[in-house]
C-alpha atoms as a PDB file:
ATOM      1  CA  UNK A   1       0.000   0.000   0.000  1.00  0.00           C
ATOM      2  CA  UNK A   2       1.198   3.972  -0.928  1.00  0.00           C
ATOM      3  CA  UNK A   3       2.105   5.634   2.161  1.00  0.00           C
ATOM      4  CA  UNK A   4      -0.151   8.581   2.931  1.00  0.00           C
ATOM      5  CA  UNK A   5       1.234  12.653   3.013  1.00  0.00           C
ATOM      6  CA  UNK A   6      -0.785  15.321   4.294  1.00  0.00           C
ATOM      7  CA  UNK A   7       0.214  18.904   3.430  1.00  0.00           C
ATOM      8  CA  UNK A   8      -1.084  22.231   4.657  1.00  0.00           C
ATOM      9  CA  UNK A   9      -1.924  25.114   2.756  1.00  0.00           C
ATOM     10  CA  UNK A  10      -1.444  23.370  -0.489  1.00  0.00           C
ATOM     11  CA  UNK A  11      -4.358  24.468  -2.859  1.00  0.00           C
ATOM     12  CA  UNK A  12      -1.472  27.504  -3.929  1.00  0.00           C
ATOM     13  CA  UNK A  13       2.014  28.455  -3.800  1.00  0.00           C
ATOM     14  CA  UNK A  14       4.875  25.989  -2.143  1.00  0.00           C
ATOM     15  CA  UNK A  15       2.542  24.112  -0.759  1.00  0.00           C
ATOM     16  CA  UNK A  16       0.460  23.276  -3.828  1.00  0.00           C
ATOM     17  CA  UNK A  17       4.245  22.554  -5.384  1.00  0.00           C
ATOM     18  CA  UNK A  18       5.159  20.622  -2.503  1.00  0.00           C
ATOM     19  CA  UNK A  19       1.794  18.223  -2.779  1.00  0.00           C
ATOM     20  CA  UNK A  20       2.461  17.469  -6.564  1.00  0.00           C
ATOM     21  CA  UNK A  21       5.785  16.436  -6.200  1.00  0.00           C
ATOM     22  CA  UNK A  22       4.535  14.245  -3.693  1.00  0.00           C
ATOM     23  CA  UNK A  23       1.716  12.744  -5.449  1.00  0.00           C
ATOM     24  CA  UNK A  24       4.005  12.387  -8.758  1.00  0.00           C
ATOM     25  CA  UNK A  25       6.256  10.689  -5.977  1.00  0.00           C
ATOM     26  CA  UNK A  26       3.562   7.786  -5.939  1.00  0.00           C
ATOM     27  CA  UNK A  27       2.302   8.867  -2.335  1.00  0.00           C
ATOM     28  CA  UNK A  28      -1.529   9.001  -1.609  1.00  0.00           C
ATOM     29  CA  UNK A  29      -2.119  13.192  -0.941  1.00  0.00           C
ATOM     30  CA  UNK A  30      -4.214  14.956   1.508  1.00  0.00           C
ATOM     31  CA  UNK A  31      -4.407  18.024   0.155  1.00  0.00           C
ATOM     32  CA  UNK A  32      -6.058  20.755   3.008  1.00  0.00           C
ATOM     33  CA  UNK A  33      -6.507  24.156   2.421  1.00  0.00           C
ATOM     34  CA  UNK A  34      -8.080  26.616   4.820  1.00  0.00           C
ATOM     35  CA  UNK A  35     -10.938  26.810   1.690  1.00  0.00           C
ATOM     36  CA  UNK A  36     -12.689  24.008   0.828  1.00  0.00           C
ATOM     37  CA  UNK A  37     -13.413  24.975  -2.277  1.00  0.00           C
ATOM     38  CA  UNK A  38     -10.075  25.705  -3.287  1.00  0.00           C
ATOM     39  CA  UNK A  39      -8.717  22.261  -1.967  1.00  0.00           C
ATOM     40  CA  UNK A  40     -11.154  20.767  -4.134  1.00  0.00           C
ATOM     41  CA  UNK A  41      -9.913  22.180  -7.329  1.00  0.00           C
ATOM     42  CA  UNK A  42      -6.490  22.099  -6.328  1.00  0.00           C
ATOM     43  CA  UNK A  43      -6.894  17.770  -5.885  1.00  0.00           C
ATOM     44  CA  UNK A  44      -8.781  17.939  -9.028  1.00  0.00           C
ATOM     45  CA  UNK A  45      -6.639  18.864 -11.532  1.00  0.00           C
ATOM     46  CA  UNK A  46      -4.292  16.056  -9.433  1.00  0.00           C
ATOM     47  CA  UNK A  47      -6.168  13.253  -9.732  1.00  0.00           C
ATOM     48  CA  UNK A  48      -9.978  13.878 -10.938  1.00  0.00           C
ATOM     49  CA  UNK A  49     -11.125  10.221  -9.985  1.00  0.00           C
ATOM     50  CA  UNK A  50     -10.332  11.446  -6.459  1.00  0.00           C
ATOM     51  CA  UNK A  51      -8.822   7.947  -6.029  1.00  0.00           C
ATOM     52  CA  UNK A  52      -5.263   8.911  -4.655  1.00  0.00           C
ATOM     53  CA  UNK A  53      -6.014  12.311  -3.698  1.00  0.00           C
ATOM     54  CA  UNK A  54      -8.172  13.600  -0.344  1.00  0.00           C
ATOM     55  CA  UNK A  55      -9.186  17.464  -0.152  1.00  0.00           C
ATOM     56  CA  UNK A  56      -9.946  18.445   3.302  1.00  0.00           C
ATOM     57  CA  UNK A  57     -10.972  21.881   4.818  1.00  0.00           C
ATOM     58  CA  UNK A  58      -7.896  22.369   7.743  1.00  0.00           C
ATOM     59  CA  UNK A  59      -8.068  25.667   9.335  1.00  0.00           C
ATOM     60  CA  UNK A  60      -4.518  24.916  11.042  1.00  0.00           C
ATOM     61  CA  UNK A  61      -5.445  27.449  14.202  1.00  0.00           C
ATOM     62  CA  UNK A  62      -7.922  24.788  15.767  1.00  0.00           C
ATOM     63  CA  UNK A  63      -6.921  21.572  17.144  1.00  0.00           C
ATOM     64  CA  UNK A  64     -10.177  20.051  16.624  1.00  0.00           C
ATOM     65  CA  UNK A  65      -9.779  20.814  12.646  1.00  0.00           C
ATOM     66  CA  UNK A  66      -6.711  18.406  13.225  1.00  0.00           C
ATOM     67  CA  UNK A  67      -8.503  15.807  14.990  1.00  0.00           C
ATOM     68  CA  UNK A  68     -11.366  15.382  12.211  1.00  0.00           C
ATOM     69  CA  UNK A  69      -8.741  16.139   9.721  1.00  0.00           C
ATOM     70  CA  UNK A  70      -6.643  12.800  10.894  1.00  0.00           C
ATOM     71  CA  UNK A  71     -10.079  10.728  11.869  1.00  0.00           C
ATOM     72  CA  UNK A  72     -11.107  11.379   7.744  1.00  0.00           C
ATOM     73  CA  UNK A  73      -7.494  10.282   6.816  1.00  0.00           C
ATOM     74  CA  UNK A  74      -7.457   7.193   9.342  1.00  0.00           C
ATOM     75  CA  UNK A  75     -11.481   6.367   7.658  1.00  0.00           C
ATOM     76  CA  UNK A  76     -10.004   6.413   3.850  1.00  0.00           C
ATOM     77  CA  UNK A  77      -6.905   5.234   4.293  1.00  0.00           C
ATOM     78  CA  UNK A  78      -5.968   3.619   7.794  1.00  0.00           C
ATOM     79  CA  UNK A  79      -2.684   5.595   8.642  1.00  0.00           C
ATOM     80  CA  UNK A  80      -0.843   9.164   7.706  1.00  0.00           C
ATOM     81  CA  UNK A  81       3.403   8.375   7.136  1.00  0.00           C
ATOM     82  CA  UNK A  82       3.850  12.041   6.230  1.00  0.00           C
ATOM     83  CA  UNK A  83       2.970  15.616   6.902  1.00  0.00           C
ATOM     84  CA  UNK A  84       4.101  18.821   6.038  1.00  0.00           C
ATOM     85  CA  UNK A  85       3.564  21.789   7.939  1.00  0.00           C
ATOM     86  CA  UNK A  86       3.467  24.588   5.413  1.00  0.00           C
ATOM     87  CA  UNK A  87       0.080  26.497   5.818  1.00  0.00           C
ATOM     88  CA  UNK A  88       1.338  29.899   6.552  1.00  0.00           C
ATOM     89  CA  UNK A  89       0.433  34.315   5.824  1.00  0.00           C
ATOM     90  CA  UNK A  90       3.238  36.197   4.884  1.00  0.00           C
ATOM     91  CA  UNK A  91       2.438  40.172   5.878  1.00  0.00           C
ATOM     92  CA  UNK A  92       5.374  42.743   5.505  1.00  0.00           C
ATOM     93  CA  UNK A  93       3.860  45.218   7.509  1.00  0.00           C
ATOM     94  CA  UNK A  94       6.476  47.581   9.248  1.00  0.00           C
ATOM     95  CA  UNK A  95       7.207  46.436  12.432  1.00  0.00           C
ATOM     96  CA  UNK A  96       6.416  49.732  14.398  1.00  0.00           C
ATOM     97  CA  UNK A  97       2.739  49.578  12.425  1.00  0.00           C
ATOM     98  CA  UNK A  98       1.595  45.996  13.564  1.00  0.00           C
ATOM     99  CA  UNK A  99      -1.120  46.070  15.505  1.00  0.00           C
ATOM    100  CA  UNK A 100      -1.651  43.491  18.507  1.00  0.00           C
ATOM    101  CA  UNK A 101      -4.557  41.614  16.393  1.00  0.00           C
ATOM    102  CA  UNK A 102      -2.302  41.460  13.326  1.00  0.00           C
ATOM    103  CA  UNK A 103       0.588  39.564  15.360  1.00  0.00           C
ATOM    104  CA  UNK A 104      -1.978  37.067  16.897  1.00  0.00           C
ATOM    105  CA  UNK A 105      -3.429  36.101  13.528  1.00  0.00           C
ATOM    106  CA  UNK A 106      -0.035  35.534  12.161  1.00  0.00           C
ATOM    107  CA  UNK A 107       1.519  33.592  15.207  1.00  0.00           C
ATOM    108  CA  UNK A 108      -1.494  31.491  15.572  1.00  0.00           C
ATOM    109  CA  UNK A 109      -1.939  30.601  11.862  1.00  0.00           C
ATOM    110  CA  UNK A 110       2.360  30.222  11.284  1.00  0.00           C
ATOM    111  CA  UNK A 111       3.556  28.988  14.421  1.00  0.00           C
ATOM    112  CA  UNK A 112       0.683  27.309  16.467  1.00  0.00           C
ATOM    113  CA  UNK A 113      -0.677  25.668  13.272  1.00  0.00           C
ATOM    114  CA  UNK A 114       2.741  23.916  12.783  1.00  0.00           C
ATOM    115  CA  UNK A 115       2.670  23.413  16.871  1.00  0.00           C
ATOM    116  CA  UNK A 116      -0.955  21.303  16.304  1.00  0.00           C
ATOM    117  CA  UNK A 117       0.455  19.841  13.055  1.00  0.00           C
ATOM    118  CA  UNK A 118       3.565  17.784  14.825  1.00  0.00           C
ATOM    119  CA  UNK A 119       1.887  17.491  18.144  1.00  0.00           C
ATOM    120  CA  UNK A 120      -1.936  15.793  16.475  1.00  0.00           C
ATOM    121  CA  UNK A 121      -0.302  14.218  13.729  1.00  0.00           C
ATOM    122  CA  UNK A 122       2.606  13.403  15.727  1.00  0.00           C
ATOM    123  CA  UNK A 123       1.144  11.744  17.877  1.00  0.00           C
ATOM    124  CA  UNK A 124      -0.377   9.088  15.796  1.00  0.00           C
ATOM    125  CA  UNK A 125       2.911   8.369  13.949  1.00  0.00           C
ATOM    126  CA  UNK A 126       4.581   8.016  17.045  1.00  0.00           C
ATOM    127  CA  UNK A 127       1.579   5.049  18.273  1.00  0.00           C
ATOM    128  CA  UNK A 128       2.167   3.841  14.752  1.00  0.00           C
ATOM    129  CA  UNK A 129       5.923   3.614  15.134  1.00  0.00           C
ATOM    130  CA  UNK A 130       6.798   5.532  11.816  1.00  0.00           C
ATOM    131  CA  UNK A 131       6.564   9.182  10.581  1.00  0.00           C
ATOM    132  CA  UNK A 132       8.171  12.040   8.638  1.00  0.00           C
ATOM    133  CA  UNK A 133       7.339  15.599   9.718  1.00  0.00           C
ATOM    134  CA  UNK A 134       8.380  18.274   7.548  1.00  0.00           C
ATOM    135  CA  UNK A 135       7.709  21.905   8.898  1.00  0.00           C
ATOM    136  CA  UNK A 136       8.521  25.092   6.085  1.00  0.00           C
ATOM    137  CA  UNK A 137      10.304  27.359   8.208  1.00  0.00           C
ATOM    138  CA  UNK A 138      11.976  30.258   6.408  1.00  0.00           C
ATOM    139  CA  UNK A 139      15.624  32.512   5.931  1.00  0.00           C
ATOM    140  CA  UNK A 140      13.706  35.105   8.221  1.00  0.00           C
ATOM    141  CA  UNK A 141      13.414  32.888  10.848  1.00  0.00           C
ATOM    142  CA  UNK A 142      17.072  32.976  11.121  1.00  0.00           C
ATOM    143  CA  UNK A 143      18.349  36.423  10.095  1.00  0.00           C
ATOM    144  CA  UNK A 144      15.137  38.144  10.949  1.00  0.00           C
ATOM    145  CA  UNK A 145      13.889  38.948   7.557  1.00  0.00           C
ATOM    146  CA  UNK A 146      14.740  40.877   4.161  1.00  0.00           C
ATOM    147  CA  UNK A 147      11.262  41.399   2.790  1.00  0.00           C
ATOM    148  CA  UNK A 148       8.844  39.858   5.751  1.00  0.00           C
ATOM    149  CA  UNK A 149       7.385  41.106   8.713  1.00  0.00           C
ATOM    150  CA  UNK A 150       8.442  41.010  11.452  1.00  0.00           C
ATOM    151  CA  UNK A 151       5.987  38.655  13.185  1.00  0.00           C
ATOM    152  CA  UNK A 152       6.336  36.261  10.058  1.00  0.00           C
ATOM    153  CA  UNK A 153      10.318  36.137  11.246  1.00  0.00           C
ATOM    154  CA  UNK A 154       9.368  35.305  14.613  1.00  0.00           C
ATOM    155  CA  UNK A 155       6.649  32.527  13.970  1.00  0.00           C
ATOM    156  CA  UNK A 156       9.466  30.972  11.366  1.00  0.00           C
ATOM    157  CA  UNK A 157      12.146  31.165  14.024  1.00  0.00           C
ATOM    158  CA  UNK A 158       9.369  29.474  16.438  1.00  0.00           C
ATOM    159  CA  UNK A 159       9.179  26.414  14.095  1.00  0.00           C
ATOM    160  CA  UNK A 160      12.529  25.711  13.772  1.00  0.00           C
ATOM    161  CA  UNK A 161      13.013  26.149  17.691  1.00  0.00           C
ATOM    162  CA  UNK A 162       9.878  23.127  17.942  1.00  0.00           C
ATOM    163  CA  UNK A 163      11.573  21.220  14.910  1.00  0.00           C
ATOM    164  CA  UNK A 164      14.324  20.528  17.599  1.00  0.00           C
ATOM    165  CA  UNK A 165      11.691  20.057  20.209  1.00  0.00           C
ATOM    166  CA  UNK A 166       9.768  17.386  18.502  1.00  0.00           C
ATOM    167  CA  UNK A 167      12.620  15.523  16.879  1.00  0.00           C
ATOM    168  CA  UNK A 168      13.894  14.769  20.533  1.00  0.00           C
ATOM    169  CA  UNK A 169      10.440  14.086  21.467  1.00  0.00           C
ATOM    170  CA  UNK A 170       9.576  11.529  18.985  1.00  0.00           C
ATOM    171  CA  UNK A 171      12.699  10.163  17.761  1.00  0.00           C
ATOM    172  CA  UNK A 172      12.401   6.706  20.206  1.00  0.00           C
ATOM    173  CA  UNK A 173       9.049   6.146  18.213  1.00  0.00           C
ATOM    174  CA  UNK A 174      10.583   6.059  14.360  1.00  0.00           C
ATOM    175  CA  UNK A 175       9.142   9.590  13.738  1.00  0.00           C
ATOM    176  CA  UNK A 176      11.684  12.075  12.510  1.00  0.00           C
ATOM    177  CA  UNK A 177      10.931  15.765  12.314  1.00  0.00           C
ATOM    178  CA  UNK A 178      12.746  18.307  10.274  1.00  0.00           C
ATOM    179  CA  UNK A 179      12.516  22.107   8.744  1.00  0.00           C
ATOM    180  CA  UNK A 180      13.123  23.579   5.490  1.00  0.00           C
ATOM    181  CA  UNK A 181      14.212  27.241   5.634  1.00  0.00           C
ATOM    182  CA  UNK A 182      13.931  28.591   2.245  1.00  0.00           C
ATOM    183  CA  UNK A 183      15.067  31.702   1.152  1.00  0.00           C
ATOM    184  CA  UNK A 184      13.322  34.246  -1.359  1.00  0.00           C
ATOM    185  CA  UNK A 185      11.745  31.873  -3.606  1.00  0.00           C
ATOM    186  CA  UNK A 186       9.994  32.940  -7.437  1.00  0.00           C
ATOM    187  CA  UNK A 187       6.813  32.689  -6.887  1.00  0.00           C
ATOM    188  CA  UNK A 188       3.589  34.838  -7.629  1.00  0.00           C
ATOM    189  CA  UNK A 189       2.981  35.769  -3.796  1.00  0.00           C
ATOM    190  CA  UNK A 190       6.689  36.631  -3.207  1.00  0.00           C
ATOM    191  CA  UNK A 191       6.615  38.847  -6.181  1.00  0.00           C
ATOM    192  CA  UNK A 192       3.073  40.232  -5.614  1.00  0.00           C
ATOM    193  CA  UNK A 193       3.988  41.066  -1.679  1.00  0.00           C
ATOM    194  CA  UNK A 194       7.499  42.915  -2.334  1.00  0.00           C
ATOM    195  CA  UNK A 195       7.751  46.077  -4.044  1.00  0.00           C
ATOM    196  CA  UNK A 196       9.999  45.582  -7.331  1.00  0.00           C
ATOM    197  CA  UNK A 197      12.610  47.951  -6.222  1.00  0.00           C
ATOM    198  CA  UNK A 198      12.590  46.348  -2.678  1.00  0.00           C
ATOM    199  CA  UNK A 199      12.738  42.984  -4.362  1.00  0.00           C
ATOM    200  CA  UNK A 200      15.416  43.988  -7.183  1.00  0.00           C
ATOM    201  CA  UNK A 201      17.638  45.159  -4.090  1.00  0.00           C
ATOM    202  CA  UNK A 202      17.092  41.746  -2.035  1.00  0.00           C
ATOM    203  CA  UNK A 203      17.931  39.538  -5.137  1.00  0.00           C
ATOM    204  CA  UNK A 204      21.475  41.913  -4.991  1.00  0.00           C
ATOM    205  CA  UNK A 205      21.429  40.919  -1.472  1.00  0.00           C
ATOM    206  CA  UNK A 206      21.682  36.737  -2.330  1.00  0.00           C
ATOM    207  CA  UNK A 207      25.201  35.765  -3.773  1.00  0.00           C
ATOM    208  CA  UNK A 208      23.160  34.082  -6.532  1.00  0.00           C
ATOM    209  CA  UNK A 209      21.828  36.887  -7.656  1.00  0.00           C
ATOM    210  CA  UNK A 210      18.445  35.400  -7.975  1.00  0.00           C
ATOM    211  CA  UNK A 211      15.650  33.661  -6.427  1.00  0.00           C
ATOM    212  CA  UNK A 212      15.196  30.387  -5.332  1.00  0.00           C
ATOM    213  CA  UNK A 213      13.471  27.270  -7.434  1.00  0.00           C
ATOM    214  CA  UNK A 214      10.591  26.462  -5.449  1.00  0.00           C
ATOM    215  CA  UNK A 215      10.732  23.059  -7.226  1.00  0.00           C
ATOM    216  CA  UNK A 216      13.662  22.405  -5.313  1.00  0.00           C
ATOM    217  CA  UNK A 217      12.244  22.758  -2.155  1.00  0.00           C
ATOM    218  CA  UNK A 218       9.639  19.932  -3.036  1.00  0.00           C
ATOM    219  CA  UNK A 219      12.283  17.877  -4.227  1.00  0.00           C
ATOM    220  CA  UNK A 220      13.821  18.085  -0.556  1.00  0.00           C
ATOM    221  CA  UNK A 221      10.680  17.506   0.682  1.00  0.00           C
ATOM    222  CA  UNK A 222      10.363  14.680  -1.229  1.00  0.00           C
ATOM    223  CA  UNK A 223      13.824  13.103   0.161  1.00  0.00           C
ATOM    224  CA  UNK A 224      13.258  13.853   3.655  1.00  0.00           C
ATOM    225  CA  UNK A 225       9.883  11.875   3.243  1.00  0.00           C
ATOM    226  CA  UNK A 226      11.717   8.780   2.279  1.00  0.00           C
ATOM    227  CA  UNK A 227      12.043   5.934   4.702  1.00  0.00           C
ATOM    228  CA  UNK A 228      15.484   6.159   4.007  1.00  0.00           C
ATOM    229  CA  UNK A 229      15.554   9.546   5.550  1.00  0.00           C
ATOM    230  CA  UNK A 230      15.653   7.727   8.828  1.00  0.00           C
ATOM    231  CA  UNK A 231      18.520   9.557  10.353  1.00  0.00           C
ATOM    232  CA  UNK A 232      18.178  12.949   9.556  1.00  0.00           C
ATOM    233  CA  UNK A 233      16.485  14.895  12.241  1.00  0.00           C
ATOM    234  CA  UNK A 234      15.942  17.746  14.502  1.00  0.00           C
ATOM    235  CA  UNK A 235      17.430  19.802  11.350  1.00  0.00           C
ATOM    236  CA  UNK A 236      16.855  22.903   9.470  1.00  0.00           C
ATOM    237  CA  UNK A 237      18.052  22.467   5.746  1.00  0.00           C
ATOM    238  CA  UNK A 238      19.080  25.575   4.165  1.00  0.00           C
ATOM    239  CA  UNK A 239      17.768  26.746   0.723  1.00  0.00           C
ATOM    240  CA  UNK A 240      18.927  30.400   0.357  1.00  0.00           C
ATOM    241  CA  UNK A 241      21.547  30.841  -1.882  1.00  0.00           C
ATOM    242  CA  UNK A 242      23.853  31.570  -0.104  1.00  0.00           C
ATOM    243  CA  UNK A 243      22.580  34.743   1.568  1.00  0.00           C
ATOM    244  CA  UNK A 244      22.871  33.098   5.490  1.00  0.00           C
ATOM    245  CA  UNK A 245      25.531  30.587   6.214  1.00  0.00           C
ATOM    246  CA  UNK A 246      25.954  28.539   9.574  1.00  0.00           C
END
């Protein structure tokens, strides 16, 4: 039988690259979206038979949207082997002009959505014995962002701080938990939410002089899914070129 990935905020952007990859990879998709609707076109055009693909409404800031999200995955297909944590909002508001409800929204949605991802789905891999959690951190969770807000930087520093927290948790149970930290990557949002001259000055900022292949990312995604990937944990894998360096 196909092992089983679930992937936030995939009917767009990363995450919508991330769940293709994966499904071309030969693994059964859950595809949730905050919108129903939109993770019902999104699986569509995947698989219109609906037979390896499983749209589900997730909004990521309520546990209970976790629970029924893994009960309907447990009903169709017995078990989840993967999940990545990617559902995320990406506001560049100046840091002085954030207001208090602003910062919650992004915190919870960012950081406490990828908190309820590992610890729900974590759970059940770890009673299973076997797991991969993937959580899409970002560069400006490390350097404190270029282009992003500054409550985006901290809820992407957050996850890679509970990256490490899970991995030690879980690692005894065959689950292994790891971040990507991408840098500037070319997509529509990134180029719709920086100005052009604020974005031609950050791609003079990246030794590459360019931005990043989203494609890539999935790719990674894709490896540190494998059951091979069994040693690899409690990491944040770097795909910024070159612009931070540990």
């Amino acid at each position: 039988m196909s092992q089983v990935a679930l992937v936030t905020g995939a009917a767009q952007g990363l995450g919508n690259i991330i769940a293709r990859r994966l499904h071309a990879a030969g693994y059964k998709l859950v595809l949730t979206d905050v919108s129903e609707d939109m993770a019902r076109a999104a699986a569509g055009q995947l698989d219109a038979s609906g037979d390896t693909v499983l749209p589900l409404a997730l909004d990521v800031m309520q546990k209970a949207a976790f629970e029924a999200a893994l009960a309907a995955v447990q009903q169709r297909w017995g078990g989840l082997h993967v999940v990545v944590n990617n559902a995320a909002i990406t506001p560049t508001t100046p840091v002085m002009q954030i207001t208090p409800e602003e910062f919650d929204k992004v915190l919870a949605i960012n950081l406490r959505g990828t908190f309820l991802g590992c610890q729900v789905f974590g759970a059940a891999m770890g009673q299973a014995g076997y797991g991969r959690l993937i959580n899409v951190a970002s560069l400006a969770g490390q350097n404190g962002g270029t282009a992003s807000g500054a409550h985006y930087a901290a809820s992407k520093g957050g996850i890679l701080t509970l990256t490490k927290i899970f991995a030690r948790e879980l690692a005894a149970s065959g689950v292994t938990v790891n971040a990507i930290a991408p840098g500037p990557m070319e997509l529509p949002s990134v180029r719709a939410a920086v100005p052009p001259e604020r974005l031609e000055k950050l791609i003079e900022m990246i030794p590459v002089k360019r931005l990043g292949n989203p494609e890539f990312v999935a790719s990674l995604v894709v490896q540190l899914a494998s059951v091979e990937a069994d040693f690899a944990t409690g990491a944040a894998w770097d795909v910024n070129g070159g612009i931070f360096m540990r």
